[in-house]
Protein backbone atom coordinates (compact mmCIF):
# COMPACT_ATOMS: atom_id res chain seq x y z
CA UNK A 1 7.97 -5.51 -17.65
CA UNK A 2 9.00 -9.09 -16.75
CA UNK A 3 13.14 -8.36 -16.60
CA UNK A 4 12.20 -6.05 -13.49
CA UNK A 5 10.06 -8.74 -12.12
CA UNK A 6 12.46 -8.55 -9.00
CA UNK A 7 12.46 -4.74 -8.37
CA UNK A 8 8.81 -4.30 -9.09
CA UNK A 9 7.52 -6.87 -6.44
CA UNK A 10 10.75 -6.54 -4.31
CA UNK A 11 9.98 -6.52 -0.38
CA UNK A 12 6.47 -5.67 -1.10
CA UNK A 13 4.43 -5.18 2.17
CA UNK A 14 1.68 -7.85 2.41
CA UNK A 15 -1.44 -5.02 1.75
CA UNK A 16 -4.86 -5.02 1.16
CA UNK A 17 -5.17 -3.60 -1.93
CA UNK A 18 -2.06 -4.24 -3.22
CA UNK A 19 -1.97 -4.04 -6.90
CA UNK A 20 0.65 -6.95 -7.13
CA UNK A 21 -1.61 -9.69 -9.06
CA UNK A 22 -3.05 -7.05 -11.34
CA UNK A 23 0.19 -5.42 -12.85
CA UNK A 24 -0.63 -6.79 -16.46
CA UNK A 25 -4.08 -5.13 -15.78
CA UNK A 26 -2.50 -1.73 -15.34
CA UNK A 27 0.01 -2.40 -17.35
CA UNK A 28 -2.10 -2.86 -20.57
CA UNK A 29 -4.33 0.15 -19.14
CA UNK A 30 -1.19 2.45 -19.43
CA UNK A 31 -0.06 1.24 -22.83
CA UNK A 32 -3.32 1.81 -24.17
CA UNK A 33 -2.88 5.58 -23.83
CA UNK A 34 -0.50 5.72 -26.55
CA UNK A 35 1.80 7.75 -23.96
CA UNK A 36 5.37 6.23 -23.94
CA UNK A 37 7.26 9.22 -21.81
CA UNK A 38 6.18 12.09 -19.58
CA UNK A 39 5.31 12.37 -16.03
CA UNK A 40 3.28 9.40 -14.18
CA UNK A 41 1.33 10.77 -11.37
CA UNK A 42 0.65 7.87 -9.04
CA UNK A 43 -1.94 9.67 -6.28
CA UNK A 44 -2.39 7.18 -3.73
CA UNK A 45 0.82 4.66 -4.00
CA UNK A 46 0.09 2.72 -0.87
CA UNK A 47 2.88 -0.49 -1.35
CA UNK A 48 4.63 1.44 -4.43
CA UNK A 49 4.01 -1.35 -7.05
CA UNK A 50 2.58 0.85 -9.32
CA UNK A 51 4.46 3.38 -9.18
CA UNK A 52 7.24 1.27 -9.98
CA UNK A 53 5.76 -0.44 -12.80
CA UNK A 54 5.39 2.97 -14.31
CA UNK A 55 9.25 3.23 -13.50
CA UNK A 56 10.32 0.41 -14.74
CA UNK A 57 8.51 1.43 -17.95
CA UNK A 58 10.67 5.02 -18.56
CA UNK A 59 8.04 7.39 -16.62
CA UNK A 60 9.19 10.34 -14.45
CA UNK A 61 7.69 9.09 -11.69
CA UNK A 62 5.37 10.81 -9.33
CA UNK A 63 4.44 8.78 -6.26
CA UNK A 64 1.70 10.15 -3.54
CA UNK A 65 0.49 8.93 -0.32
CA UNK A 66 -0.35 10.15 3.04
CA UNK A 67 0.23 7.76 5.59
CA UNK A 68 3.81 8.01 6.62
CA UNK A 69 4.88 4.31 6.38
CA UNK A 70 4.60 4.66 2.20
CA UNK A 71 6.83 7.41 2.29
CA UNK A 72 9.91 5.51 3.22
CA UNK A 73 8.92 2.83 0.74
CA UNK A 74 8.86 5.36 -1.88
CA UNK A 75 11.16 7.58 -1.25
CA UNK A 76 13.32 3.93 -1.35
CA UNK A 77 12.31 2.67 -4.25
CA UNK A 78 11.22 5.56 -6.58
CA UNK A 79 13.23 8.30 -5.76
CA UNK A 80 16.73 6.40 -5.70
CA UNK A 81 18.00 5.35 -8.70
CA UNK A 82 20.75 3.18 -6.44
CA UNK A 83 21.94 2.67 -3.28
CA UNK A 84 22.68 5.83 -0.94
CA UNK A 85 26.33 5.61 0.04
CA UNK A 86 26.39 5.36 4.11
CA UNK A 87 29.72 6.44 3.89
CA UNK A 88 30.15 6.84 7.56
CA UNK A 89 29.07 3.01 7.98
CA UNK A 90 30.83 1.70 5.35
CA UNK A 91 28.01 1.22 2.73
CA UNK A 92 24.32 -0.20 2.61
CA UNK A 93 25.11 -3.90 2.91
CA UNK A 94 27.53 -2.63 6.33
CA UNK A 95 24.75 -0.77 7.70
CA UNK A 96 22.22 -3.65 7.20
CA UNK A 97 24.63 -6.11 8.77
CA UNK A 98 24.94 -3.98 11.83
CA UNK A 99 21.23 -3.78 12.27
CA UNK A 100 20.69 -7.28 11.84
CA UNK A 101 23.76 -7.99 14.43
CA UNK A 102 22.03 -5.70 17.19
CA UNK A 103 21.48 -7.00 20.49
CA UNK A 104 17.89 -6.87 21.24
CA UNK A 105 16.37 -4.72 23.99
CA UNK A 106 13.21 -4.91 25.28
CA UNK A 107 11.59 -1.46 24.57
CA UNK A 108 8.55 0.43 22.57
CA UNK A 109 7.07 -2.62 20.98
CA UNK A 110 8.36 -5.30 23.12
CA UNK A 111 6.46 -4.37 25.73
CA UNK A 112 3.30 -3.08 24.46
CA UNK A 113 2.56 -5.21 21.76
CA UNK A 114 4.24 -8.66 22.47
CA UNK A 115 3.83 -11.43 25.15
CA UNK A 116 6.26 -11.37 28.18
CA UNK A 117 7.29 -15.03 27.18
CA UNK A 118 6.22 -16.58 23.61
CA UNK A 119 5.60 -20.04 25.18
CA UNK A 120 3.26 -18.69 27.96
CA UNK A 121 1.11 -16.47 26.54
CA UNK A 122 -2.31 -14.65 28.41
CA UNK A 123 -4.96 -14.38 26.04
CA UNK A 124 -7.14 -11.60 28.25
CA UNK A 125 -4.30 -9.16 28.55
CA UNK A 126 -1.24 -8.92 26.67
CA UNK A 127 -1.09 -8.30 22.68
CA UNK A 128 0.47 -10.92 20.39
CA UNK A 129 1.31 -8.65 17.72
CA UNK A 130 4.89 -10.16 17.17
CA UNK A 131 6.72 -12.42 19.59
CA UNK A 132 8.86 -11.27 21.93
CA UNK A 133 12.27 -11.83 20.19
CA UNK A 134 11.22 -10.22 17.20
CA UNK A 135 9.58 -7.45 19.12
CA UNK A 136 13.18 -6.94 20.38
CA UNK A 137 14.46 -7.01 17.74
CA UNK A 138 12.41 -4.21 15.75
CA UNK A 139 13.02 -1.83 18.91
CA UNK A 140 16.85 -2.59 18.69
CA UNK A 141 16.98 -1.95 14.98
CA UNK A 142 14.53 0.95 15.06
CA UNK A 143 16.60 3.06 17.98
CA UNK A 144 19.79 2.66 16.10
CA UNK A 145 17.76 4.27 12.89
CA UNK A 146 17.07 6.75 15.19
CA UNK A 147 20.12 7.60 16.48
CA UNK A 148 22.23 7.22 13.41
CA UNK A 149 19.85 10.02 12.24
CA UNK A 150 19.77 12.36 15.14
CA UNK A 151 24.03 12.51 15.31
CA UNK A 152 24.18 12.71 11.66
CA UNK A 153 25.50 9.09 10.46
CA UNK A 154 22.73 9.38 8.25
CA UNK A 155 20.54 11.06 5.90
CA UNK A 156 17.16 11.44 5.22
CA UNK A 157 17.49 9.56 2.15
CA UNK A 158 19.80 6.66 4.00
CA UNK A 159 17.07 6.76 7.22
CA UNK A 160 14.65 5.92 4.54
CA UNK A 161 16.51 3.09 2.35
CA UNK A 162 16.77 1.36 6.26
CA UNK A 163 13.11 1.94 7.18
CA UNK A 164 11.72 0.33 4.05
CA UNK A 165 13.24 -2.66 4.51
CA UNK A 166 12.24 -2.73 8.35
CA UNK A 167 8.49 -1.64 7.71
CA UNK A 168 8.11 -4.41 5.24
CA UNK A 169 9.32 -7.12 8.23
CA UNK A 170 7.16 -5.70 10.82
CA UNK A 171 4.47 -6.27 8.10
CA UNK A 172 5.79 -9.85 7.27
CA UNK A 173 6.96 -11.30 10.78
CA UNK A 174 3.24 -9.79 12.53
CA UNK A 175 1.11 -12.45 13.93
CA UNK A 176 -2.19 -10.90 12.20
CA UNK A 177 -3.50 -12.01 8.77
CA UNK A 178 -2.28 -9.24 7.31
CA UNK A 179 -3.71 -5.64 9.04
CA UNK A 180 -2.97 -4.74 12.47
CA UNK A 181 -6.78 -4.82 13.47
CA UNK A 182 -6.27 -7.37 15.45
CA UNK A 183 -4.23 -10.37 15.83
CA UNK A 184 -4.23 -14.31 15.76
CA UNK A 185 -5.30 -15.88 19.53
CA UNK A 186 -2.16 -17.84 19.98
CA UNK A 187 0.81 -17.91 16.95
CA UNK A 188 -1.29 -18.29 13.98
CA UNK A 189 -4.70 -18.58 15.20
CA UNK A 190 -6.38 -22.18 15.26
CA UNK A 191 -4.47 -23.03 11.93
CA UNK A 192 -1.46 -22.19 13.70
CA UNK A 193 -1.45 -20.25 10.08
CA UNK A 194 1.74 -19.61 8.73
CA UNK A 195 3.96 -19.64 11.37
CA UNK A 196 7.10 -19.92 8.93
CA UNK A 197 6.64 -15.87 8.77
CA UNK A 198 5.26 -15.29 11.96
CA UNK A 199 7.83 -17.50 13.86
CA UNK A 200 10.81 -16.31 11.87
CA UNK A 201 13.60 -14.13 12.98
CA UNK A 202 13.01 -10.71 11.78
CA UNK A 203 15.98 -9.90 9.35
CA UNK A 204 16.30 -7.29 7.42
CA UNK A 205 17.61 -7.38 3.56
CA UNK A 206 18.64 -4.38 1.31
CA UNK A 207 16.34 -3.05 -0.87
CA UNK A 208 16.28 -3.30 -4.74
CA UNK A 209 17.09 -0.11 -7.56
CA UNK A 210 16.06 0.55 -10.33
CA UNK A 211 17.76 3.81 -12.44
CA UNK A 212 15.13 5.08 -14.99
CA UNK A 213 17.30 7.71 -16.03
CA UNK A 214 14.37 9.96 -14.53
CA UNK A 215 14.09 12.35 -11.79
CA UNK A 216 10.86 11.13 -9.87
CA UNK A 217 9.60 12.82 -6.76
CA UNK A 218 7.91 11.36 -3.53
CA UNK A 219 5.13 13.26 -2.15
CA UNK A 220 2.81 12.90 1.30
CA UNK A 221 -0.19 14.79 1.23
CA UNK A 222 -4.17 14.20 0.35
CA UNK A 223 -4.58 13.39 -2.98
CA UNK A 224 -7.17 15.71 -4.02
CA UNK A 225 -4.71 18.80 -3.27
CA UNK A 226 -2.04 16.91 -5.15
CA UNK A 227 -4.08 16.83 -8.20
CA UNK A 228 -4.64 20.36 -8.27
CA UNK A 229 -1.13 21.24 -8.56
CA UNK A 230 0.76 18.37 -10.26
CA UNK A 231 0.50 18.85 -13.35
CA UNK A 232 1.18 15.51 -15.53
CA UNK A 233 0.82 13.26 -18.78
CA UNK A 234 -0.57 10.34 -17.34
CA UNK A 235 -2.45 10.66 -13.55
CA UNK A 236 -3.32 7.13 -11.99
CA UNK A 237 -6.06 6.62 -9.02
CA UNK A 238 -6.67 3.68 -7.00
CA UNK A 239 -8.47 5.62 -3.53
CA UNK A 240 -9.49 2.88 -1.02
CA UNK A 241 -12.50 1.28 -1.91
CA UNK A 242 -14.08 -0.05 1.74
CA UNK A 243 -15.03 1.16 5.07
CA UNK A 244 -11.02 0.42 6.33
CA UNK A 245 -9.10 2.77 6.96
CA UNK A 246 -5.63 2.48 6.06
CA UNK A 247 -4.42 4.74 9.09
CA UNK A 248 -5.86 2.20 11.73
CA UNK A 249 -5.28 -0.91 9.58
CA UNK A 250 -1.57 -0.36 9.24
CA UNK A 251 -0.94 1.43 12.60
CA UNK A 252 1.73 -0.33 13.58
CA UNK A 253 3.72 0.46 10.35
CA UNK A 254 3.17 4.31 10.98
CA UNK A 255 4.56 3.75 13.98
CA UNK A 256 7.88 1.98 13.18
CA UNK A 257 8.07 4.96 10.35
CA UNK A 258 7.43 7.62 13.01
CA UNK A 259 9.04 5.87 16.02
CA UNK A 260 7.24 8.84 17.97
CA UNK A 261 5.84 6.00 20.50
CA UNK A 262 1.96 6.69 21.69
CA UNK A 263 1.28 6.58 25.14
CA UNK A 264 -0.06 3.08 25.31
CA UNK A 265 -0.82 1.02 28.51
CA UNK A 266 1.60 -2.63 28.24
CA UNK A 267 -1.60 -4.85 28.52
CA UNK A 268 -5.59 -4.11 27.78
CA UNK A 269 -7.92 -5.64 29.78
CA UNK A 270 -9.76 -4.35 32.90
CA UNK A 271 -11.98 -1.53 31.50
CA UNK A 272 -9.11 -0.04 29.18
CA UNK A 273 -10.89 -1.47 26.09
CA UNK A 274 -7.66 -0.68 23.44
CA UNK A 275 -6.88 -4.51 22.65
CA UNK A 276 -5.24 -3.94 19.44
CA UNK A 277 -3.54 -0.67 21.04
CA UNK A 278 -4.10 1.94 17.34
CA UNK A 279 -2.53 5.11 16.69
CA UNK A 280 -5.26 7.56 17.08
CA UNK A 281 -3.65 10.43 15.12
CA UNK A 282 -5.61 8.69 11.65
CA UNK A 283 -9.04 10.12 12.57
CA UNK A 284 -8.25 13.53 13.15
CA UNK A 285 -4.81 14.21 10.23
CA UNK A 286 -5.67 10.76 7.91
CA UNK A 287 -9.47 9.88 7.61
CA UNK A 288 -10.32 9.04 4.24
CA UNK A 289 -13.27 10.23 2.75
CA UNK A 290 -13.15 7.52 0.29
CA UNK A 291 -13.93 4.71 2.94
CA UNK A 292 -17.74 6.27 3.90
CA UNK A 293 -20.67 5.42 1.36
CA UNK A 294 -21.93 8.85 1.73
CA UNK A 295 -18.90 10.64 0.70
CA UNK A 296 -16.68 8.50 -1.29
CA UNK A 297 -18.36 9.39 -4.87
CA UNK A 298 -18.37 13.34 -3.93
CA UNK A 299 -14.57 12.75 -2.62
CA UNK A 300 -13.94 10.63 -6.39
CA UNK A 301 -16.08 13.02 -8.53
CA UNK A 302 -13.99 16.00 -7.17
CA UNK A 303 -10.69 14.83 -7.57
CA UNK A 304 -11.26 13.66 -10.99
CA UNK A 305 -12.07 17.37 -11.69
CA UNK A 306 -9.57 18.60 -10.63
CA UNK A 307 -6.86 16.59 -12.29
CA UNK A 308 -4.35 18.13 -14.87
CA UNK A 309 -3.48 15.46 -17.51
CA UNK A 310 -3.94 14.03 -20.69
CA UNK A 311 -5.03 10.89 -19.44
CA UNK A 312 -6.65 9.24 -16.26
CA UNK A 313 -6.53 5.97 -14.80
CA UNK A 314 -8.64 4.86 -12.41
CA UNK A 315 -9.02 1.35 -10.73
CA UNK A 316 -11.47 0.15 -9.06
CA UNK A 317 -13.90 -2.93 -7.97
CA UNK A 318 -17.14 -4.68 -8.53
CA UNK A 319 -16.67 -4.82 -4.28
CA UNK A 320 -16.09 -1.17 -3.61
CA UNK A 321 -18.24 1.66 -2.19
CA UNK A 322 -19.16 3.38 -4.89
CA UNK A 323 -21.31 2.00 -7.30
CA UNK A 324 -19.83 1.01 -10.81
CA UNK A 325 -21.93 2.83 -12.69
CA UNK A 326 -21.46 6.12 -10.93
CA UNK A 327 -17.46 5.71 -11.10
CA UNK A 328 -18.20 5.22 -14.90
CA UNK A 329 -20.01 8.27 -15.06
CA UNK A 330 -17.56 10.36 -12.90
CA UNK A 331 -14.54 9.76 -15.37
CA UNK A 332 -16.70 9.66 -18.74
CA UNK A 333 -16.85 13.44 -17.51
CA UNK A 334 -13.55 13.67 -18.52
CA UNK A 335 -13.20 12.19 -22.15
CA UNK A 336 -13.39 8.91 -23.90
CA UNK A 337 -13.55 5.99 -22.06
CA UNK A 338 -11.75 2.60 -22.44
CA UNK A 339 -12.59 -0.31 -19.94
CA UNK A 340 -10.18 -3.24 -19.09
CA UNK A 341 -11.52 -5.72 -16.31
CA UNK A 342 -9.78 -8.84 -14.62
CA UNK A 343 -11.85 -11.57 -12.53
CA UNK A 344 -10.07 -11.70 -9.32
CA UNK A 345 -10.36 -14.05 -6.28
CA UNK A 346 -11.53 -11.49 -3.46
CA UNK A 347 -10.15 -11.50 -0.49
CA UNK A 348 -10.55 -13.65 2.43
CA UNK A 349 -9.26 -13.51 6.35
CA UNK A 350 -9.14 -17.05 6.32
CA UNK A 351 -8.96 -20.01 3.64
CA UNK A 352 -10.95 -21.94 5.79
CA UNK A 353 -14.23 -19.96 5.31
CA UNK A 354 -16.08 -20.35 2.21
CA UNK A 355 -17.70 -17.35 0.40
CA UNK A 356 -20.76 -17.58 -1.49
CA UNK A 357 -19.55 -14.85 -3.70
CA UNK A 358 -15.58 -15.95 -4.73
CA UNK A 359 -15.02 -13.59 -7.36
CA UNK A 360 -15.19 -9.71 -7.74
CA UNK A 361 -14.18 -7.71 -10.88
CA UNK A 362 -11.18 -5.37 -10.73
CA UNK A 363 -11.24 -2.71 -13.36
CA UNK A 364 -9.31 0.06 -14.84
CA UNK A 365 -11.28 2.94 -16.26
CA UNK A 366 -8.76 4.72 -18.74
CA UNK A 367 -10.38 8.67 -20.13
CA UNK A 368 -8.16 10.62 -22.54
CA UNK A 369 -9.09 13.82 -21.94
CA UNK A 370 -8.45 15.36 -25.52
CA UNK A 371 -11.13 13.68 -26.61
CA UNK A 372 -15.22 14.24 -26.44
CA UNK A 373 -16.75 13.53 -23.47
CA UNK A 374 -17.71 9.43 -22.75
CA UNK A 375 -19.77 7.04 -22.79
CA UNK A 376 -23.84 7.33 -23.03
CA UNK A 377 -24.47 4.31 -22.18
CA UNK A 378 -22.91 3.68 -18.72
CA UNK A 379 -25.58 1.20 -17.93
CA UNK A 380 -24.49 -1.61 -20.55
CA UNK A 381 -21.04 -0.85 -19.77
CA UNK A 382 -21.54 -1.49 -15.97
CA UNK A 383 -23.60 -5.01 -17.12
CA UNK A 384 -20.61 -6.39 -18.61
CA UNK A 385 -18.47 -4.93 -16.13
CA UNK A 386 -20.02 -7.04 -13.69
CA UNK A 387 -20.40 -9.54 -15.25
CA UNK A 388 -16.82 -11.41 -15.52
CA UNK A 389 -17.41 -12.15 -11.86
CA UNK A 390 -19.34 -15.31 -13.46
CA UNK A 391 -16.98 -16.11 -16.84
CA UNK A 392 -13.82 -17.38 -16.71
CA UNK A 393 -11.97 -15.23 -18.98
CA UNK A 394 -9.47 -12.80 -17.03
CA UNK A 395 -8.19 -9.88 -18.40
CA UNK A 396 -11.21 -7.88 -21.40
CA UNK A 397 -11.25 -4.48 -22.38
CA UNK A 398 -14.21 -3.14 -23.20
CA UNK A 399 -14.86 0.11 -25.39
CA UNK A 400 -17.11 2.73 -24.44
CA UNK A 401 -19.67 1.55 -26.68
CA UNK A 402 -20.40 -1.82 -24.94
CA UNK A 403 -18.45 -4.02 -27.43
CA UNK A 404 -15.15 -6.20 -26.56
């Protein structure tokens, strides 16, 4: 795993839930199915770093998600094996030099989401999403994308190996601590928090390959119907485990993806009520089932029936909706269970406020489903699940009988 340290955590969008920190977690979860080739079924991908772990380690790669700005990232990163050729614009590294020496125009993003003037800024009306230079810039690089693709300079695949690049910028240059919520009052909040990103001009680099000698497929669509009808060896599930949903958290991204431009007044204020100015398309074609208490374990427990391999991974936390010991039960429906946990330092808006609770427990639920039906004893399992929130050991597997 470690020689494609650089392609696995390559341009990786700064993400809740981002699997990043917990790669030897999944990593040992996969190995310990005993499955060394076949198809890897990666249901919802989000930032693509698992999917191209299970790359990087031989899999025919399967990578789902619905909201639009993954599917650039994946088709990017698991679907080409190497750069597309741009051979109207003289190669990759000649297209991303042109973007990069674009004028910049003030347009879609400019002047909805960024102050007229970055040293004068008006708290009670305008959005400070990005500054105004770098707002620029993403309309100027984001209208060439868009034309190179609608007088054919480009391809779908090429549009896509130039998006992923752009997305993950207009994740890393945003003035926001990381979903587009809201955003810092003034560049960087109080803190003035990192303002070596936020500050920064927004410049785009070319993605990183990887050629697995596979042919992996990208795929946008609600995971439960995926499940249904891909059938694979190894199926791996990591649904969202809070009340945020990743439509309105990342709205901006789906719109730099889409570049089909909302109607959106310039500045909130007087009655209008839409500060942060999100896409509103996520409640009615992306609302997740997984992020409401009353329906994530019926949305879980239904798409783990209705999965077609030989073995299932599923991660989750000590933090999420669902209550361990009814995920526990849920996949011990499907076969023989194997646990492997990893304290983790939960996540915080802001370093400067103290939790009373630092640690949650990520874990990795692993059923073969060959074998007899799980573990009895889902209670004990859950106990010690929990607790490596309080030890300082990091990564334990526990078998379905309790014991390490």
């Amino acid at each position: 795993m470690l020689q494609h340290e650089v392609f696995l955590k390559d341009q990786l969008i700064p993400y809740i839930g981002n699997k990043r920190k917990l790669l030897p977690l999944i990593h040992a979860a996969i190995r310990s199915t005993g499955q060394a080739e076949g198809v890897f079924l990666d249901l919802f991908s989000g930032s693509s770093v698992v999917s191209r772990l299970a790359k990087a380690m031989g899999y025919a790669v399967t990578a789902n998600d619905w909201e639009p700005y993954t599917a650039c990232i994946n088709r990017t990163y698991i679907c080409n094996h190497q750069p597309p050729p741009f051979v109207m614009l003289g190669g990759l590294e000649s297209a991303i030099q042109r973007l990069n020496a674009l004028d910049a125009v003030e347009g879609y993003i400019a002047g909805r989401y960024c102050p007229a003037d970055d040293e004068n800024l008006d708290h009670d009306s305008e959005r400070l999403f990005y500054t105004q230079a770098n707002g620029r810039r993403i309309d100027a690089i984001r209208e060439q994308i868009a034309g190179w693709r609608s007088d054919g300079t480009i391809d779908e695949d090429e549009e896509a190996v130039l998006l992923a690049p752009l997305v993950f910028q207009a994740a890393y240059c945003s003035n926001t601590s990381g979903v587009f919520k809201g955003f810092h009052r003034g560049w960087g909040g109080a803190t003035g928090t990192a303002l070596y990103r936020i500050r920064s001009t927004l410049t785009l680099r070319p993605p990183r390959f990887l050629d697995n000698g596979r042919r992996n497929a990208c795929l946008q669509a609600d995971a439960n119907e995926v499940a249904e009808s891909t059938p694979c060896d190894i199926a791996y599930v990591d649904p969202p485990y809070n009340q945020h949903q990743y439509g309105s958290n990342y709205h901006m991204l789906n719109t730099v993806a889409l570049w089909d431009k909302p109607p959106l007044e310039a500045r909130f204020g007087n009655g209008s009520g839409d500060k942060a100015g999100i896409r509103k398309d996520w409640r009615t074609e992306r609302r997740s089932r997984y992020c409401y208490g009353e329906s994530a374990g019926v949305a879980l427990a239904e798409l783990v029936s209705r999965i077609r391999a030989r073995h299932i991974l599923v991660s989750y936390s000590t933090d999420g909706i669902i209550p361990v010991r009814h995920v526990l039960e849920i996949l011990s429906e499907r076969g023989k269970l194997d646990v492997f946990t990893h304290r983790y330092k939960r996540y915080r808006v802001s370093s400067q406020r103290p939790s009373a609770r630092p640690y949650t427990v990520e874990f990795v639920l692993a059923a073969d489903t060959t074998s007899a039906a799980g573990t009895r004893d889902a209670e004990a399992i859950e106990r010690r699940i929990v607790s490596q929130a309080e030890e300082s050991r990091q990564l334990v597997l526990i078998s379905t009988n309790g014991k390490e």
